[in-house]
Protein backbone atom coordinates (compact mmCIF):
# COMPACT_ATOMS: atom_id res chain seq x y z
CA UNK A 1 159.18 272.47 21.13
CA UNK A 2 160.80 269.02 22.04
CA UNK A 3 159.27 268.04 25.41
CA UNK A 4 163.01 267.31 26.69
CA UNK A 5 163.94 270.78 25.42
CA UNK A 6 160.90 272.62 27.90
CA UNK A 7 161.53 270.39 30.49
CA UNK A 8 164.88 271.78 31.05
CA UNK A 9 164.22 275.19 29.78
CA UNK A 10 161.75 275.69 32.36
CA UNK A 11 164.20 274.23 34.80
CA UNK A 12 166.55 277.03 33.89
CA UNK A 13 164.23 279.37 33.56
CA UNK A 14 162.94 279.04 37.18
CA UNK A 15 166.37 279.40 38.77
CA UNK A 16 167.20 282.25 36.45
CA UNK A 17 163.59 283.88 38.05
CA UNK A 18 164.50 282.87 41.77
CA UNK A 19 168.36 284.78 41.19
CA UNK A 20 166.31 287.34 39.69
CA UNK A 21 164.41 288.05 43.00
CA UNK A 22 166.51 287.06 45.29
CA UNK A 23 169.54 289.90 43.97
CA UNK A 24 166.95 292.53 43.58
CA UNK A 25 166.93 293.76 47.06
CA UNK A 26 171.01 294.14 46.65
CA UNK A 27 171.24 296.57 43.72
CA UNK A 28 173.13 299.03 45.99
CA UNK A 29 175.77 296.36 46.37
CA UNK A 30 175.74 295.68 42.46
CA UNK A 31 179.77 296.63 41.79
CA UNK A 32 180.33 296.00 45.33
CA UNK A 33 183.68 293.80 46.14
CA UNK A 34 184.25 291.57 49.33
CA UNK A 35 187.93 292.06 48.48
CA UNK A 36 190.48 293.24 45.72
CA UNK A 37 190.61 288.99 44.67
CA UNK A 38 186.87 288.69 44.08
CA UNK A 39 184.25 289.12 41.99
CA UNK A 40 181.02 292.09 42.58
CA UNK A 41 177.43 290.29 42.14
CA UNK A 42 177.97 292.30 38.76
CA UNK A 43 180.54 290.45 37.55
CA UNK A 44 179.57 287.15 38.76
CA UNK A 45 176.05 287.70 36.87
CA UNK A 46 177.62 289.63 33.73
CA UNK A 47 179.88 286.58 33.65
CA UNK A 48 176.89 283.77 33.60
CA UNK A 49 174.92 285.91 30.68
CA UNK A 50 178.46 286.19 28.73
CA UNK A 51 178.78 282.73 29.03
CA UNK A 52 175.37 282.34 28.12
CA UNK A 53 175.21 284.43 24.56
CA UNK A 54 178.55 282.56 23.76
CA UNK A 55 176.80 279.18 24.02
CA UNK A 56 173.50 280.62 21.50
CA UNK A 57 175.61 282.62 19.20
CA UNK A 58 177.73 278.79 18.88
CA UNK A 59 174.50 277.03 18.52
CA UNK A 60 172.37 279.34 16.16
CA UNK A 61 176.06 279.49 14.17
CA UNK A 62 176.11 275.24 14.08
CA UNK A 63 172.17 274.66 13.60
CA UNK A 64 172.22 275.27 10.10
CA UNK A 65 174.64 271.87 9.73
CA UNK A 66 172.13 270.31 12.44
CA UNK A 67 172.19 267.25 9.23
CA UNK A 68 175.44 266.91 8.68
CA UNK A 69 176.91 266.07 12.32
CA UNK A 70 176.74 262.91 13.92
CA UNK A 71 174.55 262.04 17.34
CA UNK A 72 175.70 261.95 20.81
CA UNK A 73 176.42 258.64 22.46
CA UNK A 74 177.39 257.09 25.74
CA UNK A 75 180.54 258.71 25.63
CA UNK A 76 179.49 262.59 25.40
CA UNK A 77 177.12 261.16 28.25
CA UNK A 78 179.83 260.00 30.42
CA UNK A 79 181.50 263.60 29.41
CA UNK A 80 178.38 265.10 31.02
CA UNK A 81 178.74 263.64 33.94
CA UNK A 82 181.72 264.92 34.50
CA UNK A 83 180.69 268.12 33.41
CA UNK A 84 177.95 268.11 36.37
CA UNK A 85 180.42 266.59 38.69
CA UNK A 86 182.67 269.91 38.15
CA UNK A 87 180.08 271.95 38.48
CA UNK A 88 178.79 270.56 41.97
CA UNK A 89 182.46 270.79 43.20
CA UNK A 90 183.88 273.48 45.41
CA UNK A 91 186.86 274.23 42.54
CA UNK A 92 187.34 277.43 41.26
CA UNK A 93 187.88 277.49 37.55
CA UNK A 94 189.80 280.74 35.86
CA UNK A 95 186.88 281.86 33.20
CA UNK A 96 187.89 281.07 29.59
CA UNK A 97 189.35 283.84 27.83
CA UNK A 98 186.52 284.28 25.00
CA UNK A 99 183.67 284.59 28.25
CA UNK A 100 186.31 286.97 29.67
CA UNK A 101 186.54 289.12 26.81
CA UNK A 102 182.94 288.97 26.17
CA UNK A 103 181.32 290.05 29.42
CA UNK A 104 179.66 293.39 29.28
CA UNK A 105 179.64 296.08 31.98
CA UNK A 106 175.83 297.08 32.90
CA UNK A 107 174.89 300.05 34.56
CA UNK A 108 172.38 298.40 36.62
CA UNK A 109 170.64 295.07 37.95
CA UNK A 110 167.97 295.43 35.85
CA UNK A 111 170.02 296.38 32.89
CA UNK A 112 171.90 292.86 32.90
CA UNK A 113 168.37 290.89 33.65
CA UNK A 114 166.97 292.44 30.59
CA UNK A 115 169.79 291.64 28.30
CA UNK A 116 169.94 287.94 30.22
CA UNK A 117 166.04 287.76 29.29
CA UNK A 118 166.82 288.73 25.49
CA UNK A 119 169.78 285.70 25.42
CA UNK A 120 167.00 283.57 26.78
CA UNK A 121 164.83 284.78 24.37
CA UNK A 122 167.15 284.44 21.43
CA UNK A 123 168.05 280.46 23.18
CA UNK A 124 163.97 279.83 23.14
CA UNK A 125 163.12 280.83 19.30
CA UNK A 126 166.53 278.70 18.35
CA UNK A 127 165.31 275.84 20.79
CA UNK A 128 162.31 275.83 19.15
CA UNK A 129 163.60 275.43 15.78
CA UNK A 130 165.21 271.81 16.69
CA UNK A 131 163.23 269.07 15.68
CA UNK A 132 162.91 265.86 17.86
CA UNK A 133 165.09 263.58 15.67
CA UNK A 134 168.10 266.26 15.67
CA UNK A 135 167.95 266.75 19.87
CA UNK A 136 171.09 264.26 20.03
CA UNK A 137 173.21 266.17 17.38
CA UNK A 138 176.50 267.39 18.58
CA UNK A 139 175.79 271.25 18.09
CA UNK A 140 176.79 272.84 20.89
CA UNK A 141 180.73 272.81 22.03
CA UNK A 142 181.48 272.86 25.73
CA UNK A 143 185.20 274.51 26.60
CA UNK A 144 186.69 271.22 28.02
CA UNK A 145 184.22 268.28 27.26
CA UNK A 146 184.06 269.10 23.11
CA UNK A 147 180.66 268.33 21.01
CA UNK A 148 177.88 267.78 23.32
CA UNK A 149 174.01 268.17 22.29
CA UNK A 150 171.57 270.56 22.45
CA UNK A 151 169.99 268.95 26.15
CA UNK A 152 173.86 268.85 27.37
CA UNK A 153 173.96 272.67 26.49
CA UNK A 154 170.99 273.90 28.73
CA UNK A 155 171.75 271.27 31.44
CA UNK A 156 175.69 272.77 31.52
CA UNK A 157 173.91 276.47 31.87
CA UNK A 158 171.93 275.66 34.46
CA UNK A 159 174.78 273.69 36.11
CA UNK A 160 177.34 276.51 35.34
CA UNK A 161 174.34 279.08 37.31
CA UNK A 162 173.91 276.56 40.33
CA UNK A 163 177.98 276.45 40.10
CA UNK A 164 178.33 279.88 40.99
CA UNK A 165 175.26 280.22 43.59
CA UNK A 166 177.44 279.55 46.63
CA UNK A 167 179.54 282.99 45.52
CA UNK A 168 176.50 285.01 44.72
CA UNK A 169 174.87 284.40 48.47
CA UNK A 170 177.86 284.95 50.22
CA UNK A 171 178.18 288.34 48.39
CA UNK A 172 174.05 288.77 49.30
CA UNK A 173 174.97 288.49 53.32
């Protein structure tokens, strides 16, 4: 695998570990709300793996023209950055409508970390399929910034995870 790749997969795999262990203790609260307006833990989590498999299914669907799209530049770059910068922000963003309609109920904590492993799974054998001169290709599609690459993809999921760590520990308190 392309060294940038694992760098940043591990990244995201370590937080995904650390929100692993630190919701376990709070299964009991799984579909619990903090009011009628807000999300349960499940819903906050179901929402990050939707958004998740949407992002592989896109890339494993676009990989097979990995040779016919162009690179990624300075401008997708400056498009990441304000990517991150959303991210970091207090803002709440409604979810797009294809996440929305694609997040699955789970009966449990662990049921929703096991399908979240699988996505990661499925992201890892794809990842590994991307050779070092097509890491820049605009494969992946983000909802607002357009054609970004492959690195832009797994830094935007681990942003989008960090992005919605502030909710997820005030609904562990």
């Amino acid at each position: 695998m392309n060294a940038q790749i694992q760098k940043r997969l591990d990244k995201i795999e370590r937080l995904t570990y650390e929100l692993q262990q630190k919701t376990k203790p709070f299964e009991h609260a799984f579909n619990d709300k903090p009011d009628s307006l807000s999300w349960s833990l499940h819903q906050v989590l179901a929402h990050l793996v939707a958004a998740e498999k949407l992002s592989v299914q896109y890339l494993s669907k676009k990989i097979n023209g990995i040779n016919e799209v162009g690179n990624t530049g300075v401008y997708e770059e400056a498009k990441m950055v304000v990517v991150k910068l959303s991210q970091r922000l207090p803002f709440k963003f409604k979810a797009p409508t294809r996440v929305v309609e694609s997040t699955t109920t789970y009966d449990s904590l662990a049921s929703l970390f096991t399908d979240w492993h699988l996505t990661r799974q499925s992201l890892k054998q794809l990842l590994e399929t991307i050779e070092d001169r097509n890491v820049k290709k605009r494969i992946f599609k983000h909802i607002i910034a357009g054609k970004l690459n492959v690195l832009h993809a797994i830094d935007f999921m681990y942003e989008h995870i960090n992005h919605h760590l502030p909710q997820i520990n005030r609904l562990l308190k």
